[in-house]
PDB file of N, CA and C in Angstrom:
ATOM      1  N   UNK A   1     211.614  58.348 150.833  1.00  0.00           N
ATOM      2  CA  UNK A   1     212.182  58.192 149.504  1.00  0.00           C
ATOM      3  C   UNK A   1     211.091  57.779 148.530  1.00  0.00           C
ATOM      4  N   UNK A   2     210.918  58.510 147.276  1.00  0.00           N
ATOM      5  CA  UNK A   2     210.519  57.777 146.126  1.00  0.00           C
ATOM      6  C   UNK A   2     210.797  58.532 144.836  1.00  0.00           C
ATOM      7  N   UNK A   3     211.046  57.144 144.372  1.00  0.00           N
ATOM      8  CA  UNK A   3     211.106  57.618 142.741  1.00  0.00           C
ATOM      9  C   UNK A   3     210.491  57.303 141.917  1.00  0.00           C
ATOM     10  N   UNK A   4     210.021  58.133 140.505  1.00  0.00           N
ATOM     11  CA  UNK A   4     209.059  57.672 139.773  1.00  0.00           C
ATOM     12  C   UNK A   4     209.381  56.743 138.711  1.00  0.00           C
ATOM     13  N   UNK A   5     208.920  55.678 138.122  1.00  0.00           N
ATOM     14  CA  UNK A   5     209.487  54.902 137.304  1.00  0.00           C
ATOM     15  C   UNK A   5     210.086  55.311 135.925  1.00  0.00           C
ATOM     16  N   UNK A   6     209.103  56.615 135.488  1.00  0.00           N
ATOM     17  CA  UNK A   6     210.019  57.664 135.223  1.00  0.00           C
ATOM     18  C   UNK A   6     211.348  58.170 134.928  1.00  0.00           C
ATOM     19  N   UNK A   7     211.699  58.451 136.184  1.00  0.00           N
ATOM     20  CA  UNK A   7     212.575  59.038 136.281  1.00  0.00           C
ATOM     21  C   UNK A   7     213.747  57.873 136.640  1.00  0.00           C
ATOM     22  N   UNK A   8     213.420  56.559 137.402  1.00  0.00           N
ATOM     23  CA  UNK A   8     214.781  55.670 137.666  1.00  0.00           C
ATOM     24  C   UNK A   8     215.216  55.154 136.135  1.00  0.00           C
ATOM     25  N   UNK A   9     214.007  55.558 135.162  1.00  0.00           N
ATOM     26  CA  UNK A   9     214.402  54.908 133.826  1.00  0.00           C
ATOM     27  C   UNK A   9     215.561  55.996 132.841  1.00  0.00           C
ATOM     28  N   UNK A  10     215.079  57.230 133.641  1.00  0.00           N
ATOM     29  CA  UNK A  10     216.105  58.339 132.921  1.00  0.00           C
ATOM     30  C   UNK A  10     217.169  58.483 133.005  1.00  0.00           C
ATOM     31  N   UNK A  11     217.362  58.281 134.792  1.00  0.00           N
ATOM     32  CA  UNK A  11     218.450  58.480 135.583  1.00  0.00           C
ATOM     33  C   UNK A  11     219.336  56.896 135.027  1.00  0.00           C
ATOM     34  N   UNK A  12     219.034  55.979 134.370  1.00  0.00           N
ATOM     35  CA  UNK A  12     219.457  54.457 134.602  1.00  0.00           C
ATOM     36  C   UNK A  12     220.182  54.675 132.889  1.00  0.00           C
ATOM     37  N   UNK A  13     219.017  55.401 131.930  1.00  0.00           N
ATOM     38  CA  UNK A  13     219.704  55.271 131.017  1.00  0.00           C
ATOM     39  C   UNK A  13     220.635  56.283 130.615  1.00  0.00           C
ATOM     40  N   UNK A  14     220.355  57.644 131.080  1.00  0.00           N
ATOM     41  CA  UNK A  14     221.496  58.404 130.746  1.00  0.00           C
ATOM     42  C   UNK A  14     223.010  58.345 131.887  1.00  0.00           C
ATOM     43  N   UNK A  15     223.059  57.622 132.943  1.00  0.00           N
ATOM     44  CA  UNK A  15     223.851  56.853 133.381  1.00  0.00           C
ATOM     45  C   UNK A  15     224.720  55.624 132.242  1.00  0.00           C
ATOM     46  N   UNK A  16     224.205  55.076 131.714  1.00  0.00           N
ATOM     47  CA  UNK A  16     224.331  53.976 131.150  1.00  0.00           C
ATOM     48  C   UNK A  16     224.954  54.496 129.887  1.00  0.00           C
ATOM     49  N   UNK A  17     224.820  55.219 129.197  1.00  0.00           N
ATOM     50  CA  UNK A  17     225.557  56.289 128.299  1.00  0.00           C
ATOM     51  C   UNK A  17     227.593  56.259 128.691  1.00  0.00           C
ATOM     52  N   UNK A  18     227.515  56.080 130.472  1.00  0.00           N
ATOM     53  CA  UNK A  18     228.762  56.511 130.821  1.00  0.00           C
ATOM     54  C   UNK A  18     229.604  55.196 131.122  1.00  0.00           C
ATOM     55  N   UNK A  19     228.565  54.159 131.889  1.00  0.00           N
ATOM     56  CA  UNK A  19     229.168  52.837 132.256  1.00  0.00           C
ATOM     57  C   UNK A  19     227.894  51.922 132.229  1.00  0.00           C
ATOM     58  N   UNK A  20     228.043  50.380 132.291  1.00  0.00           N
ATOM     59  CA  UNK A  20     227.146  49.943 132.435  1.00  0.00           C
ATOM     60  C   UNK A  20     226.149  50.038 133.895  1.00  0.00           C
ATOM     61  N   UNK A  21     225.132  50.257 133.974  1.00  0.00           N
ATOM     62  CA  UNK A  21     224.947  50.553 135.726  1.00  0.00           C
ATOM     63  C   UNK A  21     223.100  49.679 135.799  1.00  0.00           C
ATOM     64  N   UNK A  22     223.181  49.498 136.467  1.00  0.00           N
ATOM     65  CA  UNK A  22     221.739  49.116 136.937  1.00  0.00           C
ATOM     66  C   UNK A  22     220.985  49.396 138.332  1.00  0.00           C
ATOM     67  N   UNK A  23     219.754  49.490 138.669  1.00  0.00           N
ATOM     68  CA  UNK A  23     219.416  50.050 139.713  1.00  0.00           C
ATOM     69  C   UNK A  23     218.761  49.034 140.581  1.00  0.00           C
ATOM     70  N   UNK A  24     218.196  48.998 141.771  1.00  0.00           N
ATOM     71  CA  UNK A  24     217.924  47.892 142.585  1.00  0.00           C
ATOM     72  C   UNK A  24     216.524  49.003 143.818  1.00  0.00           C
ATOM     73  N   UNK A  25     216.038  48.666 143.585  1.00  0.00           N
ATOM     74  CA  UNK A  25     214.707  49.531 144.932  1.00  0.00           C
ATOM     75  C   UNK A  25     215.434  49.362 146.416  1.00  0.00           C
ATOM     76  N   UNK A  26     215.191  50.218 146.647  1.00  0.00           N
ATOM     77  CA  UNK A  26     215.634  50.601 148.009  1.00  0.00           C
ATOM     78  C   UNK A  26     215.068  51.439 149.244  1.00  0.00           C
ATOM     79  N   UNK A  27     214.234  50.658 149.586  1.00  0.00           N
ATOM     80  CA  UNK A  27     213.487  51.969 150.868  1.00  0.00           C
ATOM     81  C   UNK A  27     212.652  53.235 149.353  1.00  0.00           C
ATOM     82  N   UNK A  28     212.289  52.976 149.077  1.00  0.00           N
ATOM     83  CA  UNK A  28     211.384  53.707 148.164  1.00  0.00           C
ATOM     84  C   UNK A  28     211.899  54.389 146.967  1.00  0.00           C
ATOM     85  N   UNK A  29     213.435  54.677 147.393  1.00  0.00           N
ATOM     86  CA  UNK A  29     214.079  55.284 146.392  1.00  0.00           C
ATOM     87  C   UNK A  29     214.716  54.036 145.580  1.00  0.00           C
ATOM     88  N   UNK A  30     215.866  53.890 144.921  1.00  0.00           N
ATOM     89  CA  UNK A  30     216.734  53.365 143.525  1.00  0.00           C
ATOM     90  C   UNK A  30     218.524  53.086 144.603  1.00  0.00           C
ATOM     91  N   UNK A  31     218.531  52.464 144.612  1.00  0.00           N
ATOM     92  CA  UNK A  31     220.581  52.186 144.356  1.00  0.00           C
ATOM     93  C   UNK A  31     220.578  52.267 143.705  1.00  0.00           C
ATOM     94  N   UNK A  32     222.178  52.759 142.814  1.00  0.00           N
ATOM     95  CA  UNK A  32     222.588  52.478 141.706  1.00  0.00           C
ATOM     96  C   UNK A  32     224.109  51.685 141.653  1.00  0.00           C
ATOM     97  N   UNK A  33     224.245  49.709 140.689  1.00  0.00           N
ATOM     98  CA  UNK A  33     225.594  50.293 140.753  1.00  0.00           C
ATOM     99  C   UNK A  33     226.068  49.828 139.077  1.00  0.00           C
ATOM    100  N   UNK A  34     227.490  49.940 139.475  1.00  0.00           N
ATOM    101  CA  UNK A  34     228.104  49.558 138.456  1.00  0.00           C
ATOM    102  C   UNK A  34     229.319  48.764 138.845  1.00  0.00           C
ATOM    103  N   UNK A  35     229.252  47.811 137.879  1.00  0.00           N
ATOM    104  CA  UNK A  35     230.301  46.229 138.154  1.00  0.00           C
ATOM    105  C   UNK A  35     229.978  45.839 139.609  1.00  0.00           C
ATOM    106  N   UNK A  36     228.914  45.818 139.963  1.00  0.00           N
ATOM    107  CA  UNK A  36     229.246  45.454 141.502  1.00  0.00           C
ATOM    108  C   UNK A  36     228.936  46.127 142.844  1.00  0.00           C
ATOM    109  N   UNK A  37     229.261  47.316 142.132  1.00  0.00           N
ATOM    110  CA  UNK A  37     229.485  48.629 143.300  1.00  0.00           C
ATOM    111  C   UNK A  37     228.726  49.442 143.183  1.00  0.00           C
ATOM    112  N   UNK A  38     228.090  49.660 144.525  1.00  0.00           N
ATOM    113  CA  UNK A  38     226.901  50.641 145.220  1.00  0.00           C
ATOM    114  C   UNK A  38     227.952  52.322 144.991  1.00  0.00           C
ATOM    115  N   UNK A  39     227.210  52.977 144.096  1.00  0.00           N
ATOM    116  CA  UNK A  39     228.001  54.179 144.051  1.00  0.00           C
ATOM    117  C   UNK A  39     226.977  55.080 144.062  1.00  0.00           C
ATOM    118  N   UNK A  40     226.049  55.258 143.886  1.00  0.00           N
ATOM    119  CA  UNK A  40     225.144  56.163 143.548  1.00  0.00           C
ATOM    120  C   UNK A  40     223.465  55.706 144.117  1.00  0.00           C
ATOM    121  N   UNK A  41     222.661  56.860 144.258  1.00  0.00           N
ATOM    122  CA  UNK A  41     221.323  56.009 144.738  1.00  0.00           C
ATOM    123  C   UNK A  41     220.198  57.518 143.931  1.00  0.00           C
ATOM    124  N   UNK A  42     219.275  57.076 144.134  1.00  0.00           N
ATOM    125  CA  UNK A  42     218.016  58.371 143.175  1.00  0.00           C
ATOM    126  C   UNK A  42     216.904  58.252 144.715  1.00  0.00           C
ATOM    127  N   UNK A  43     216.360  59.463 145.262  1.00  0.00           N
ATOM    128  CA  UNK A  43     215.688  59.583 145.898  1.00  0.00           C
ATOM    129  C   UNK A  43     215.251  61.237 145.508  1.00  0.00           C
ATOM    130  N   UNK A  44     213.619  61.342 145.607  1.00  0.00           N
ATOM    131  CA  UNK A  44     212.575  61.859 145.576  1.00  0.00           C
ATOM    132  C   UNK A  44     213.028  63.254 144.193  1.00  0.00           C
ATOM    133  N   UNK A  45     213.500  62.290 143.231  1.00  0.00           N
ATOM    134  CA  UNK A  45     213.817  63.395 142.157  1.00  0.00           C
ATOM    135  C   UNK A  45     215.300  63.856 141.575  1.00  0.00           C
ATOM    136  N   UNK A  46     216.192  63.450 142.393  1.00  0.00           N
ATOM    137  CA  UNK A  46     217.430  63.711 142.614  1.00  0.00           C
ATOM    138  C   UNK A  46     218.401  62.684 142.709  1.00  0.00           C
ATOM    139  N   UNK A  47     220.016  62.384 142.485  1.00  0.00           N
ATOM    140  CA  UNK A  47     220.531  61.513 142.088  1.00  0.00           C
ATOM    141  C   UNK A  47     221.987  62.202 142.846  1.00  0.00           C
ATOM    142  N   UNK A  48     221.790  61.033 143.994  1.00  0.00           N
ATOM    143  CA  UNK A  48     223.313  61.707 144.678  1.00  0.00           C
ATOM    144  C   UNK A  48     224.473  60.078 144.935  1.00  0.00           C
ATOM    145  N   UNK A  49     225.535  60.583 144.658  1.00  0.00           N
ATOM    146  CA  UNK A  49     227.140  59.904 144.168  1.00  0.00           C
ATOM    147  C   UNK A  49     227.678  59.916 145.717  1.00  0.00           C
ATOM    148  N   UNK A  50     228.560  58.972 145.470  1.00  0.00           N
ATOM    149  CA  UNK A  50     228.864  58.461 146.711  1.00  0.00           C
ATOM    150  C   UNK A  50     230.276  59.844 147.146  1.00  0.00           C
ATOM    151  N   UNK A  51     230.919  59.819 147.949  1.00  0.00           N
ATOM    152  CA  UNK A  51     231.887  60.747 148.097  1.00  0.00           C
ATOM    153  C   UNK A  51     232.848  60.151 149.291  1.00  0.00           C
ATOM    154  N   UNK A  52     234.065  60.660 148.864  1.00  0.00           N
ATOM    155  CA  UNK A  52     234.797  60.968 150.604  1.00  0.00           C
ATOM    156  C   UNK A  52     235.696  62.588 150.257  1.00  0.00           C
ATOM    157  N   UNK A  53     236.749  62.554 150.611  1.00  0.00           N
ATOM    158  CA  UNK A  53     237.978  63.371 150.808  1.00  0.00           C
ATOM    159  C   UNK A  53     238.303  63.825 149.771  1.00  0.00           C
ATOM    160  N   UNK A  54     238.331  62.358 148.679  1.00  0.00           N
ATOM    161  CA  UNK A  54     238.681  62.674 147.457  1.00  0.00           C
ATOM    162  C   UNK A  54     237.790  63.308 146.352  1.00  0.00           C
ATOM    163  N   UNK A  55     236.927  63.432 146.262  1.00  0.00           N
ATOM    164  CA  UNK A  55     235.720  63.789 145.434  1.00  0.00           C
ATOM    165  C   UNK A  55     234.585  64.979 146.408  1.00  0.00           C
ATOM    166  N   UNK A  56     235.024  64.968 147.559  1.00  0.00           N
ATOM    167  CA  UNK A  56     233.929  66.095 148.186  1.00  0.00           C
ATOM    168  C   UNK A  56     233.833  67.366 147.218  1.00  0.00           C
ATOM    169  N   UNK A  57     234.833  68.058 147.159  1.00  0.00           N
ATOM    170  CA  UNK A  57     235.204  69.154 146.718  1.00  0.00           C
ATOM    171  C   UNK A  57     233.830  69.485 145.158  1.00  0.00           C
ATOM    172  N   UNK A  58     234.028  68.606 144.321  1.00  0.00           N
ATOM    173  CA  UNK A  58     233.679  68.558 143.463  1.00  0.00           C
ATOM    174  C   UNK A  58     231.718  69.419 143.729  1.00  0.00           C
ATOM    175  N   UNK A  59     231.338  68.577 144.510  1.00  0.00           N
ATOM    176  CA  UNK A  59     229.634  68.563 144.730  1.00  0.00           C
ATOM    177  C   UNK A  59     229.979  69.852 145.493  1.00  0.00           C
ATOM    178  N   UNK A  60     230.980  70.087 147.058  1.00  0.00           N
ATOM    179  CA  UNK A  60     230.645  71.183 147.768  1.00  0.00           C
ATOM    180  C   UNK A  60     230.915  72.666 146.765  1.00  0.00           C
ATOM    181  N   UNK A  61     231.668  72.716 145.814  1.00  0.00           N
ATOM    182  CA  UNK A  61     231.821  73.930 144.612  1.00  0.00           C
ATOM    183  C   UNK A  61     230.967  74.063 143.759  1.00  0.00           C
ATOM    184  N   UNK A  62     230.234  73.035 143.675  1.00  0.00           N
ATOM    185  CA  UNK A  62     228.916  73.397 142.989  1.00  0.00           C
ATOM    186  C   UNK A  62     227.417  73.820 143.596  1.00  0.00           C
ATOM    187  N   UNK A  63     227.686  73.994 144.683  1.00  0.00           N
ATOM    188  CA  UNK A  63     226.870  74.260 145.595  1.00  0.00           C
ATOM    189  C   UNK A  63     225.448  72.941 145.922  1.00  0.00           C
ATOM    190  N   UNK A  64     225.759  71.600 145.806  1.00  0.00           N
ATOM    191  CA  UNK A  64     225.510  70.502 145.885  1.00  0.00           C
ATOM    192  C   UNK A  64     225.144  69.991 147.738  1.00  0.00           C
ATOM    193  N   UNK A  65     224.582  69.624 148.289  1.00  0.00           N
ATOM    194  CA  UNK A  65     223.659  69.300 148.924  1.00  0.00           C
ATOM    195  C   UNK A  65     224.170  67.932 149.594  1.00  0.00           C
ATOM    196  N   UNK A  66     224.487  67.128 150.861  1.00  0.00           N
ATOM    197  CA  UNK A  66     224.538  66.190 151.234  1.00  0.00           C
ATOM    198  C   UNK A  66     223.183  64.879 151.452  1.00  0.00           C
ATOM    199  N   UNK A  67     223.442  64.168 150.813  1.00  0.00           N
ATOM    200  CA  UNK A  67     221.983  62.831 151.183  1.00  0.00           C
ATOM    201  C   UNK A  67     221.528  63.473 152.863  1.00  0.00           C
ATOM    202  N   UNK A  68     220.387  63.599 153.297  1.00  0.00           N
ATOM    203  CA  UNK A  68     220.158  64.043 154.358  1.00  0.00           C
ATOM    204  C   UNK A  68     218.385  62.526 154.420  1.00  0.00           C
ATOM    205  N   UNK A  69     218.724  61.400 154.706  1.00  0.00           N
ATOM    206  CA  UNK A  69     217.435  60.711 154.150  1.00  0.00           C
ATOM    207  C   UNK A  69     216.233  61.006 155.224  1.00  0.00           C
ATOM    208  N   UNK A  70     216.576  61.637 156.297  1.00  0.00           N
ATOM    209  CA  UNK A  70     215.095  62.038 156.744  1.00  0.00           C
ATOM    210  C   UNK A  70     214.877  63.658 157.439  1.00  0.00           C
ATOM    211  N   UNK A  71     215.660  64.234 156.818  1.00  0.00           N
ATOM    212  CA  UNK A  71     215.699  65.725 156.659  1.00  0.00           C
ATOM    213  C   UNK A  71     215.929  66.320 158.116  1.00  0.00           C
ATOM    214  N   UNK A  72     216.721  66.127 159.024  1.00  0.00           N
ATOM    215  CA  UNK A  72     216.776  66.409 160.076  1.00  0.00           C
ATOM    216  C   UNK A  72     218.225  67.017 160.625  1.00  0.00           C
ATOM    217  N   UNK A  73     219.079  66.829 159.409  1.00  0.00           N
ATOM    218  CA  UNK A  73     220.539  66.901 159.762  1.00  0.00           C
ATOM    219  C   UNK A  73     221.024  65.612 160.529  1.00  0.00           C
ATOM    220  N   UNK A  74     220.708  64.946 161.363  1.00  0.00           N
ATOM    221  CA  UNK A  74     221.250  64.089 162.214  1.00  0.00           C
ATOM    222  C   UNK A  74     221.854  62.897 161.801  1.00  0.00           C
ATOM    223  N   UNK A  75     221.043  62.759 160.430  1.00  0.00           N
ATOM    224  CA  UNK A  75     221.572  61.314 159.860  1.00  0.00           C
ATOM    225  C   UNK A  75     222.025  61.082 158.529  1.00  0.00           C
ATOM    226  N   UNK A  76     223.143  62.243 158.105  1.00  0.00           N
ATOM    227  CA  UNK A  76     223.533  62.579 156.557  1.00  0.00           C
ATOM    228  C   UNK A  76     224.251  61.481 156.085  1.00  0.00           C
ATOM    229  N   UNK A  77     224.594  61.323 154.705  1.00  0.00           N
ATOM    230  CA  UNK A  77     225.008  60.234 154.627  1.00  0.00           C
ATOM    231  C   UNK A  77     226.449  60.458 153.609  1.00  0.00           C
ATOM    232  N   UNK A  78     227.253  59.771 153.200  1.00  0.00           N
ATOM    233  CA  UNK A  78     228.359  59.616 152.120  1.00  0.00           C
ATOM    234  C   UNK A  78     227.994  60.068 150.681  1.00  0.00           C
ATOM    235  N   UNK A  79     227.018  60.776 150.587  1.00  0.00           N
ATOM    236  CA  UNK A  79     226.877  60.928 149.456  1.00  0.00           C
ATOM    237  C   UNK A  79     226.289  62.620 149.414  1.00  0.00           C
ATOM    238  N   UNK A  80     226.520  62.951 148.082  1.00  0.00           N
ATOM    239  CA  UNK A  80     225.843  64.422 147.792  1.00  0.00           C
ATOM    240  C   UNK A  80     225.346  64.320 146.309  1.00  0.00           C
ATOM    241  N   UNK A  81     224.576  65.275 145.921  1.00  0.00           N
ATOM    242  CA  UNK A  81     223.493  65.818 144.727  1.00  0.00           C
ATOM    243  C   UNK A  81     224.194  65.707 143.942  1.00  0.00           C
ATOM    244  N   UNK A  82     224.165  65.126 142.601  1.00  0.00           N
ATOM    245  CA  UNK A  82     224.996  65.312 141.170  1.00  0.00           C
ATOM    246  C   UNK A  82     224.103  66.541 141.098  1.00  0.00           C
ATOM    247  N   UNK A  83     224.537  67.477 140.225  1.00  0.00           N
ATOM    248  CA  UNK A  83     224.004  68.726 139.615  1.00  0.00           C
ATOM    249  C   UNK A  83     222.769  67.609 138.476  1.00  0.00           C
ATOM    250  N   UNK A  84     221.570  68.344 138.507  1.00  0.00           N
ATOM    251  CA  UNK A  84     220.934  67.614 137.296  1.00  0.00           C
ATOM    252  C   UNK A  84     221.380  67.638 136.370  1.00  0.00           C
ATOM    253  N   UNK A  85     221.687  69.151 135.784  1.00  0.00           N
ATOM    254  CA  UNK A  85     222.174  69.372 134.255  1.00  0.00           C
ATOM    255  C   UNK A  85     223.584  68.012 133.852  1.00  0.00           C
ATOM    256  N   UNK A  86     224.054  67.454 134.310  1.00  0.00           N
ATOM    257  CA  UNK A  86     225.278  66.723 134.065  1.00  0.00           C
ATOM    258  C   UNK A  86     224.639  65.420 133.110  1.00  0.00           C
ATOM    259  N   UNK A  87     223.312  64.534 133.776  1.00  0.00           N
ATOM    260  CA  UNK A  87     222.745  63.997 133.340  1.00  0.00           C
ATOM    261  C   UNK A  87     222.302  63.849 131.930  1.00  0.00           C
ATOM    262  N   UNK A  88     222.421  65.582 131.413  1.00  0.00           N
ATOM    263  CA  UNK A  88     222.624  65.272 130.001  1.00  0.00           C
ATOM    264  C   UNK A  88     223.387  65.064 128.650  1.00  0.00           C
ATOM    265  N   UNK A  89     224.243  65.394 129.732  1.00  0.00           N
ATOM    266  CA  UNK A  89     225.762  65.153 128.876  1.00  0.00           C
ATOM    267  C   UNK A  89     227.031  63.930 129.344  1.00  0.00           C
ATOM    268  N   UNK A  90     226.917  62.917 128.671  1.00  0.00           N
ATOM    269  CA  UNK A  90     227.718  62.025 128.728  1.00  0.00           C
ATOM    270  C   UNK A  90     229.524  62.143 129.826  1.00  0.00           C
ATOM    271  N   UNK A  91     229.591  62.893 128.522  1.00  0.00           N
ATOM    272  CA  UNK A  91     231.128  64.046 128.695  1.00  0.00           C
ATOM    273  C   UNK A  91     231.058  64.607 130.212  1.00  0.00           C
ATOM    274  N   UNK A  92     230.404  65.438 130.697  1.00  0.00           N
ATOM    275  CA  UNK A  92     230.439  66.013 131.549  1.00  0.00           C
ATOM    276  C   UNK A  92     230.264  65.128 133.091  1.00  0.00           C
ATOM    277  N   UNK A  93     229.416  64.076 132.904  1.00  0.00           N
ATOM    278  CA  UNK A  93     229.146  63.254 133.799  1.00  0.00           C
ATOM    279  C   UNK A  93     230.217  62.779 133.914  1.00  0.00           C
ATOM    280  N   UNK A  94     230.502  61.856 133.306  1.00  0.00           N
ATOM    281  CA  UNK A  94     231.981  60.451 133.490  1.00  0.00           C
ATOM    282  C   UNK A  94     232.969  61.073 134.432  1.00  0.00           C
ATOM    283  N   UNK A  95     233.328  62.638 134.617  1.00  0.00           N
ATOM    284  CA  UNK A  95     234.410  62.387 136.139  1.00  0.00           C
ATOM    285  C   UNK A  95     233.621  62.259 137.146  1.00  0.00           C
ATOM    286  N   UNK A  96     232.377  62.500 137.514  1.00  0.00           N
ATOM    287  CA  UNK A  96     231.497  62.310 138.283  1.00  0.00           C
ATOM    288  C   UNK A  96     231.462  61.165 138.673  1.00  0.00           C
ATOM    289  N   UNK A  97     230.882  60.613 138.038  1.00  0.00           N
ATOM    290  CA  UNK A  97     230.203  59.001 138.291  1.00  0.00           C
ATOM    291  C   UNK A  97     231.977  58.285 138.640  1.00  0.00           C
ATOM    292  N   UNK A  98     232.882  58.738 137.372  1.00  0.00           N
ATOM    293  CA  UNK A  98     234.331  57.909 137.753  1.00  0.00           C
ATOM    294  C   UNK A  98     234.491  57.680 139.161  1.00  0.00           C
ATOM    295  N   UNK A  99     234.446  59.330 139.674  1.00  0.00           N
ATOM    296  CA  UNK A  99     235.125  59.440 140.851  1.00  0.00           C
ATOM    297  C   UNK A  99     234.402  59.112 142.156  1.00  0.00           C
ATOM    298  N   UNK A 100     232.922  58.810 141.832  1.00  0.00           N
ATOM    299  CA  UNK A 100     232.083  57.839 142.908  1.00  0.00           C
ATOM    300  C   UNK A 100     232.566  56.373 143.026  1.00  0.00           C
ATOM    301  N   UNK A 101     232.746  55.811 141.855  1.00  0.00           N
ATOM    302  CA  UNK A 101     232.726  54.485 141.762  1.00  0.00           C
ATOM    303  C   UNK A 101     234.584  53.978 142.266  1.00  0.00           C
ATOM    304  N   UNK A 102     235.244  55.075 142.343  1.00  0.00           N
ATOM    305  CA  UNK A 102     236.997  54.940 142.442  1.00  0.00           C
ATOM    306  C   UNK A 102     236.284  54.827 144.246  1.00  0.00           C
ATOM    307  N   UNK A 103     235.574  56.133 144.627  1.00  0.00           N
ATOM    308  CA  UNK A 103     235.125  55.914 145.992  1.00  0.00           C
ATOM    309  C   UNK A 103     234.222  54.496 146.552  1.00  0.00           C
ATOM    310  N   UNK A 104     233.535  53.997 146.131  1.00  0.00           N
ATOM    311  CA  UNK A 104     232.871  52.735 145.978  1.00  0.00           C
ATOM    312  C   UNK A 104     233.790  51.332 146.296  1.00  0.00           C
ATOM    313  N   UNK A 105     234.790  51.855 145.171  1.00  0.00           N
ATOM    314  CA  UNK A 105     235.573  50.772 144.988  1.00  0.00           C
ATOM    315  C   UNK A 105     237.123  50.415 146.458  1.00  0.00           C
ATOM    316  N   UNK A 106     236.990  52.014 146.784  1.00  0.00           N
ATOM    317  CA  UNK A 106     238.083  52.272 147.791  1.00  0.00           C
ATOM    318  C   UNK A 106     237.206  51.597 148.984  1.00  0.00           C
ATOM    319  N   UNK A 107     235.921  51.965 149.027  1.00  0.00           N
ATOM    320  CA  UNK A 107     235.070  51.242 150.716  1.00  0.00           C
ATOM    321  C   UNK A 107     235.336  50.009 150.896  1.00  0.00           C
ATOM    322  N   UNK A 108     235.268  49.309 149.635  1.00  0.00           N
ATOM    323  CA  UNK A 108     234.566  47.870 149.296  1.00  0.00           C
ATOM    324  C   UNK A 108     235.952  47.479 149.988  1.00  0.00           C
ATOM    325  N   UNK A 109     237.140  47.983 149.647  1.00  0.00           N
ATOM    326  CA  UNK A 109     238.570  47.392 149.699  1.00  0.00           C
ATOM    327  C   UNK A 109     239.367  47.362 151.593  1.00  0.00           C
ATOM    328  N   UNK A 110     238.655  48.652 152.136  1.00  0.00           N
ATOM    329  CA  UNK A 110     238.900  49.232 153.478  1.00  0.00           C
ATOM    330  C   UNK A 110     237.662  48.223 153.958  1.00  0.00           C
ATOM    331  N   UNK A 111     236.753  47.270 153.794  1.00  0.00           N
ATOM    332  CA  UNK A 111     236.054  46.870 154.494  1.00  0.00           C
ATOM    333  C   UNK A 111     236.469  45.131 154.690  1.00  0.00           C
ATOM    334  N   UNK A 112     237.468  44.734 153.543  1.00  0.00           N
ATOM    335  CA  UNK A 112     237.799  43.123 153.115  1.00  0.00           C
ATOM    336  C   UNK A 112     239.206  43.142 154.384  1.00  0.00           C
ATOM    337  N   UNK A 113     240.207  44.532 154.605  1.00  0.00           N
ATOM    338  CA  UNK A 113     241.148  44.558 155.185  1.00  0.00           C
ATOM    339  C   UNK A 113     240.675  44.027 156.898  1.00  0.00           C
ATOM    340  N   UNK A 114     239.370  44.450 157.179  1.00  0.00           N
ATOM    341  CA  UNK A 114     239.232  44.406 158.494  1.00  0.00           C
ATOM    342  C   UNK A 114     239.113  42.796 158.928  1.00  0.00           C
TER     343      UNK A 114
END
């Protein structure tokens, strides 16, 4: 993972356009959350949203990409590629990011039950 300071500043502020969010270093790449919640992370250029059941659909119709963090298939993760282009439009982002952080917010809740 890495990101350029760059780019966690692009990805942080045109994020921030949609909700308040802040980022945290992580293994070379960026977390991202908002209120609290780990929804999103930036690794080597790219900016992928958390997902389940409810929100897959969205990334797999756009022809969107699963977190894969050491490129092998073996160890994919809950998350897939926001399209870049979204990043520049406020509007277009917010069901995106919404529907990570509704997912975020659903983990956080399935993890307090146990």
């Amino acid at each position: 993972m890495a990101v350029s300071a760059d780019y966690r500043e692009y990805v942080l502020e045109q994020m921030g356009r949609v909700a308040p969010v802040s980022g945290r270093a992580m293994f070379g790449g960026v977390g991202i959350y908002s209120d609290g919640f780990f929804f999103a992370l930036m690794d080597d250029g790219a900016v992928y949203l958390k997902v389940d059941d409810t929100n897959r659909a969205m990334f797999v119709d756009a022809g969107m990409s699963q977190f894969d963090p050491f490129g092998d298939g073996q160890q994919v993760m809950k998350y897939y590629e926001l399209p870049a282009d979204l990043l520049e439009s406020p509007d277009l982002l917010r069901p995106w990011m919404d529907a990570a952080l509704d997912v975020a917010r659903r983990a956080r809740k399935g993890k307090k039950k146990k």
